[in-house]
N, C-alpha and C. Protein backbone atom coordinates (compact mmCIF):
# COMPACT_ATOMS: atom_id res chain seq x y z
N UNK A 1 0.82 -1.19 0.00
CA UNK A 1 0.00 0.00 0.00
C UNK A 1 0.86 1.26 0.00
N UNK A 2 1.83 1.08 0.69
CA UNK A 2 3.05 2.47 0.94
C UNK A 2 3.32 2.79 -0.55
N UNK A 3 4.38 1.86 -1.12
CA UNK A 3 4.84 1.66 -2.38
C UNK A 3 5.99 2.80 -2.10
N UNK A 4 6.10 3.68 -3.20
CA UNK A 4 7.09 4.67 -3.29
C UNK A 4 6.31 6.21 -2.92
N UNK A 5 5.49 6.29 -2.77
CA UNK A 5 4.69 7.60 -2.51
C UNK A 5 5.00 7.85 -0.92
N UNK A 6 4.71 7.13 0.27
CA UNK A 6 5.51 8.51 1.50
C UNK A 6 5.99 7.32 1.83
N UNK A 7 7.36 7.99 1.74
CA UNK A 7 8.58 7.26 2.31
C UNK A 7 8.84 7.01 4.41
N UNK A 8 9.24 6.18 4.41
CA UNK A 8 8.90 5.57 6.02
C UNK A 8 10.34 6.72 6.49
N UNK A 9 9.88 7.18 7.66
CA UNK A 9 11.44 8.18 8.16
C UNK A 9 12.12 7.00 8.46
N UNK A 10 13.08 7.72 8.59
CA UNK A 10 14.88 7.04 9.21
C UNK A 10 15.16 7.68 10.69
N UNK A 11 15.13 7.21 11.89
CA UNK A 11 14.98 7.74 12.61
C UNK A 11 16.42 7.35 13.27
N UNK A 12 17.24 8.59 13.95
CA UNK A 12 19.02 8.24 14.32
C UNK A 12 18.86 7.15 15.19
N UNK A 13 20.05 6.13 14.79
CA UNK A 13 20.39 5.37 16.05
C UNK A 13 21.25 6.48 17.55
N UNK A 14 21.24 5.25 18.04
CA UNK A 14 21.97 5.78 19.70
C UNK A 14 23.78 6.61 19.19
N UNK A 15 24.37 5.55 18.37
CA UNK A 15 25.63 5.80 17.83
C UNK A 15 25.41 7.01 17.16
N UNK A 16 24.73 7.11 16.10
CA UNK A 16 24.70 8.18 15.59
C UNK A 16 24.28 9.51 16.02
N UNK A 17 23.30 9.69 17.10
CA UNK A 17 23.44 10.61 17.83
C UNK A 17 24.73 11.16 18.86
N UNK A 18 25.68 10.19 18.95
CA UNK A 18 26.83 10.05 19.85
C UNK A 18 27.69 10.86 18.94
N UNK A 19 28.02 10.32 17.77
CA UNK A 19 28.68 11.05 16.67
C UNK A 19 28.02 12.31 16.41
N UNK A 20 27.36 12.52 16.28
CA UNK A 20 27.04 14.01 16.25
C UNK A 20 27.27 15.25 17.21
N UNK A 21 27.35 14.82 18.78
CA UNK A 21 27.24 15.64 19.32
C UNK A 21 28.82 15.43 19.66
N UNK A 22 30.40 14.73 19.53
CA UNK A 22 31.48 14.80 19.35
C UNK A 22 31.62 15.75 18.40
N UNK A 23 30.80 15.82 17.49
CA UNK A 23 31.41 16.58 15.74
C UNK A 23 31.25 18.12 16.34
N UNK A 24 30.01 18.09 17.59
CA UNK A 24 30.31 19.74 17.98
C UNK A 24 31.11 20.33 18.71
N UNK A 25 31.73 21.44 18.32
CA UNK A 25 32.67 22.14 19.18
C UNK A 25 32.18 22.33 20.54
N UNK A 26 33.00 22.23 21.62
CA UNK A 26 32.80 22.17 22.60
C UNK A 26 31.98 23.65 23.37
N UNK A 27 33.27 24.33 23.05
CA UNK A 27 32.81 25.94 23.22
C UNK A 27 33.40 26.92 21.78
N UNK A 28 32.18 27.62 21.63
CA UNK A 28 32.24 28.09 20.18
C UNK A 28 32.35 29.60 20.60
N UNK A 29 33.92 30.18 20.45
CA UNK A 29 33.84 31.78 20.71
C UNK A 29 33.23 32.37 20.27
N UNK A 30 32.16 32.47 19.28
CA UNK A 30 31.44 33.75 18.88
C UNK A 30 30.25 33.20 19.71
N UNK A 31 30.02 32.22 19.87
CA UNK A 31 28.46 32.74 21.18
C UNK A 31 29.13 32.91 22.54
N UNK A 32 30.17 33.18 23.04
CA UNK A 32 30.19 33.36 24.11
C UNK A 32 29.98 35.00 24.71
N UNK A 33 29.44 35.02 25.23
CA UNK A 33 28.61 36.74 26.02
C UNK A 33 29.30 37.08 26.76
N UNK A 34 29.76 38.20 27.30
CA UNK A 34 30.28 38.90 28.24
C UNK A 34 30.16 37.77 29.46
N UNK A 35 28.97 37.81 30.21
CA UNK A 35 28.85 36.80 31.67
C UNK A 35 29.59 36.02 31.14
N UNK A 36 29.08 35.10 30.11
CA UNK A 36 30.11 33.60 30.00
C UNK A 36 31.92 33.80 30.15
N UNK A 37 32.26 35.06 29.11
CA UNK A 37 33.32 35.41 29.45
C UNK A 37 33.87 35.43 30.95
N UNK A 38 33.41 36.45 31.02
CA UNK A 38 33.92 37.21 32.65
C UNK A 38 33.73 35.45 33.98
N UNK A 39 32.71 35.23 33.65
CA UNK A 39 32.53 33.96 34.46
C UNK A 39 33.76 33.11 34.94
N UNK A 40 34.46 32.68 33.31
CA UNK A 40 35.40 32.00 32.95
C UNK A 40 36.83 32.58 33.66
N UNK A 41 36.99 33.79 34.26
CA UNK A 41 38.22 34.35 34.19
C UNK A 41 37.55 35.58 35.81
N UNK A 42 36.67 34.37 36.51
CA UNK A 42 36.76 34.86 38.01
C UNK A 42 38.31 35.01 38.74
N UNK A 43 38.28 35.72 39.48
CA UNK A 43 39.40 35.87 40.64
C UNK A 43 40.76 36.13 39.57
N UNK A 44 40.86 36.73 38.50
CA UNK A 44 41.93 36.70 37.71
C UNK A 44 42.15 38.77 37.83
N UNK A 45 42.71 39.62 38.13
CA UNK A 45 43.38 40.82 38.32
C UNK A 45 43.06 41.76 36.83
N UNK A 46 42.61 42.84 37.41
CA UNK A 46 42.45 43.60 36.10
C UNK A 46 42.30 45.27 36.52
N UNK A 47 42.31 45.93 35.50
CA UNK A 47 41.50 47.56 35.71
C UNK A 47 40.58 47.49 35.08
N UNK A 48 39.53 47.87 35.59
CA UNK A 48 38.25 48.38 34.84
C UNK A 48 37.90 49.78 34.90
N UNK A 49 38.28 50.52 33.67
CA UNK A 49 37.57 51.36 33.36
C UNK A 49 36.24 51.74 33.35
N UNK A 50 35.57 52.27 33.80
CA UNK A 50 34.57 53.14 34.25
C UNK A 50 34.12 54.16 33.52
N UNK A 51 33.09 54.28 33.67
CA UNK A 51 32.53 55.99 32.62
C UNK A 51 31.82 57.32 33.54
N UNK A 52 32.30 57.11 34.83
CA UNK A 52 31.94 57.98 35.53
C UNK A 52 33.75 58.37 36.50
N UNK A 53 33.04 59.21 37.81
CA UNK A 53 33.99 59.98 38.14
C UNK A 53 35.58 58.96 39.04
N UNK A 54 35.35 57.67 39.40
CA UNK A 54 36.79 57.36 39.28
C UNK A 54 36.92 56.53 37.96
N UNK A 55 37.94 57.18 37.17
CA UNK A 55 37.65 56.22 36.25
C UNK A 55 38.60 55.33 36.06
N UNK A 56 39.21 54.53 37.18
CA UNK A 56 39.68 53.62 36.78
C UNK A 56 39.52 52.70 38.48
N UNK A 57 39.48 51.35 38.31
CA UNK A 57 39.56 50.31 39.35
C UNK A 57 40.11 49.55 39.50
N UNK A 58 41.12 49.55 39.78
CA UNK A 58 42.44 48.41 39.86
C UNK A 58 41.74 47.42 40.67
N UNK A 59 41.44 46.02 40.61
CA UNK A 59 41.10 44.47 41.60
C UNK A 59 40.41 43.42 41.09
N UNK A 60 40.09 42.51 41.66
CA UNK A 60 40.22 41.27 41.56
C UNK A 60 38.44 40.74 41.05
N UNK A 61 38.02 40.20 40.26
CA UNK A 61 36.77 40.05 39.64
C UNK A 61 36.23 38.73 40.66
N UNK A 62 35.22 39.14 41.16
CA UNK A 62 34.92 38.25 42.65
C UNK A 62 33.67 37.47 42.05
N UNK A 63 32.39 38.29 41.70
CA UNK A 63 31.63 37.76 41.04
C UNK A 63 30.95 38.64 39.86
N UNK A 64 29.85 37.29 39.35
CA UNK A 64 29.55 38.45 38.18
C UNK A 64 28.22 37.43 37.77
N UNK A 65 27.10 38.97 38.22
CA UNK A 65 26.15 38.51 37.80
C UNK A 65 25.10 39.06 36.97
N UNK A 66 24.05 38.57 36.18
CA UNK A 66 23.64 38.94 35.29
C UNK A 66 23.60 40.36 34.81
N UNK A 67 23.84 41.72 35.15
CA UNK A 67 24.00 42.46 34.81
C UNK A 67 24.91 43.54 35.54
N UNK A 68 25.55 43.11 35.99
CA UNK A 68 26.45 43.84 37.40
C UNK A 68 27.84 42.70 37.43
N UNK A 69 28.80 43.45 38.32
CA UNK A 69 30.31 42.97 38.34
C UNK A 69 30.21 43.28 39.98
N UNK A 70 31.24 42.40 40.77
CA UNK A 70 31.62 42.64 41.88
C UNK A 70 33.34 42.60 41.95
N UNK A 71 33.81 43.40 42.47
CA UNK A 71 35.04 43.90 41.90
C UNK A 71 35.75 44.23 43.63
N UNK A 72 36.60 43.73 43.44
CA UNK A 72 37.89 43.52 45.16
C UNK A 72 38.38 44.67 44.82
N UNK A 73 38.65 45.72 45.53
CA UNK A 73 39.58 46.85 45.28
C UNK A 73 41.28 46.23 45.68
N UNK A 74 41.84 46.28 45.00
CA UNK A 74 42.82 45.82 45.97
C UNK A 74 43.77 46.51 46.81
N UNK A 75 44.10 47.73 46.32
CA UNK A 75 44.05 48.59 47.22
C UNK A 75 43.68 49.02 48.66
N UNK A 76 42.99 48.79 48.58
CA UNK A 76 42.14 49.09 49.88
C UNK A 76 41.35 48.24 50.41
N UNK A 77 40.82 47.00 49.60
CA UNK A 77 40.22 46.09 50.17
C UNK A 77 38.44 45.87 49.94
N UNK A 78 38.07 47.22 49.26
CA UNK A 78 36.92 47.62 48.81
C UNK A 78 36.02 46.66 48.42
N UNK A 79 34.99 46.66 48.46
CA UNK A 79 34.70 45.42 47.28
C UNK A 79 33.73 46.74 46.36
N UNK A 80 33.20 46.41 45.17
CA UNK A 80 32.81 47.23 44.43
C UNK A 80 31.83 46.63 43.45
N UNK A 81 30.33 47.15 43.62
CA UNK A 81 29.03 46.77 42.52
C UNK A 81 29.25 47.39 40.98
N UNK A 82 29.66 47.09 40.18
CA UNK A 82 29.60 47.84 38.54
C UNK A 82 28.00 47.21 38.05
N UNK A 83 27.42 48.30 37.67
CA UNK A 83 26.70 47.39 36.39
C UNK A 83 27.07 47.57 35.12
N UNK A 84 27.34 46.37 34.36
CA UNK A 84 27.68 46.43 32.77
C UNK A 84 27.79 47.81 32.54
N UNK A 85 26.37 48.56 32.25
CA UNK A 85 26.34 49.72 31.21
C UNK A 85 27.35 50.69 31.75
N UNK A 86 28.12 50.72 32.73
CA UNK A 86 29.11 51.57 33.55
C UNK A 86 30.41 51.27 32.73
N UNK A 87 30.54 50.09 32.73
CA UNK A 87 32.19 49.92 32.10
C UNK A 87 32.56 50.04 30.86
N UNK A 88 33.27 50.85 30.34
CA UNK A 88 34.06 50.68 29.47
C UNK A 88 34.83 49.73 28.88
N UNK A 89 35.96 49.52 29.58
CA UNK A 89 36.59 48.45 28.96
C UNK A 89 37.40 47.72 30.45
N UNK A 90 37.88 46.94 30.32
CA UNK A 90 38.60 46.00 30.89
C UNK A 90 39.86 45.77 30.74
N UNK A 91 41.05 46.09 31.73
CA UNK A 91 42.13 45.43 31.06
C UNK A 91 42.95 44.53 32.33
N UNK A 92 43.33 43.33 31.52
CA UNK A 92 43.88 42.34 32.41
C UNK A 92 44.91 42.24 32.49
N UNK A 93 45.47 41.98 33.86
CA UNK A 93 46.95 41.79 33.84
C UNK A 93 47.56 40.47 34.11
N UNK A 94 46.65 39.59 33.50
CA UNK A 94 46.59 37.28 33.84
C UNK A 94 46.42 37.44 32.12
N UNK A 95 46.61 35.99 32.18
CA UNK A 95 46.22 35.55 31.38
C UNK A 95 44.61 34.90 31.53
N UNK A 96 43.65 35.38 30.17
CA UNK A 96 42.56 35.54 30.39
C UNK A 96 42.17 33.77 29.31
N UNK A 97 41.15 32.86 30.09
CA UNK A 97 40.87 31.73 29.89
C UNK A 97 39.44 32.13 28.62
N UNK A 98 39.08 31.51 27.59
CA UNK A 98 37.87 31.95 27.02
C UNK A 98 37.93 30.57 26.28
């Protein structure tokens, strides 16, 4: 009754789903986002530039969460709230993991 008119699917084996998800890159740098970044490269030393009146923050990246930075002064011991839209840029003085 089938004949050649609708063809029966092919549905993946177990193996072949196995092989497929090896063939993907593990971590693919162009989707990685700022959080994922910064995540990756906790407790690692930096300045963060700022767009307001100190503009610079020498310390240690403590946490970082969805739209905000928590930042060790090291200096002084500070700890410090950034949100994203505040910073400028970032510069590290480690080597940064991505």
């Amino acid at each position: 009754m089938n004949g050649n008119y609708y063809k029966n699917p092919k549905f993946p084996t177990i193996e072949e789903e196995l092989i497929e998800e090896e063939s993907k890159p593990i971590n693919n740098r162009s989707d990685l986002s700022l959080n994922d970044f910064l995540l990756n490269n906790l407790g690692i030393k930096g300045k963060i530039y700022t767009s307001f009146s100190t503009n610079c923050l020498d310390g240690v990246i403590e946490y970082i969460g969805q739209d905000y930075i928590i930042i060790r002064d090291i200096e002084n011991g500070h700890w410090n709230l950034l949100y994203f839209n505040h910073i400028n840029y970032i510069e590290f003085s480690e080597k940064v993991n991505y």
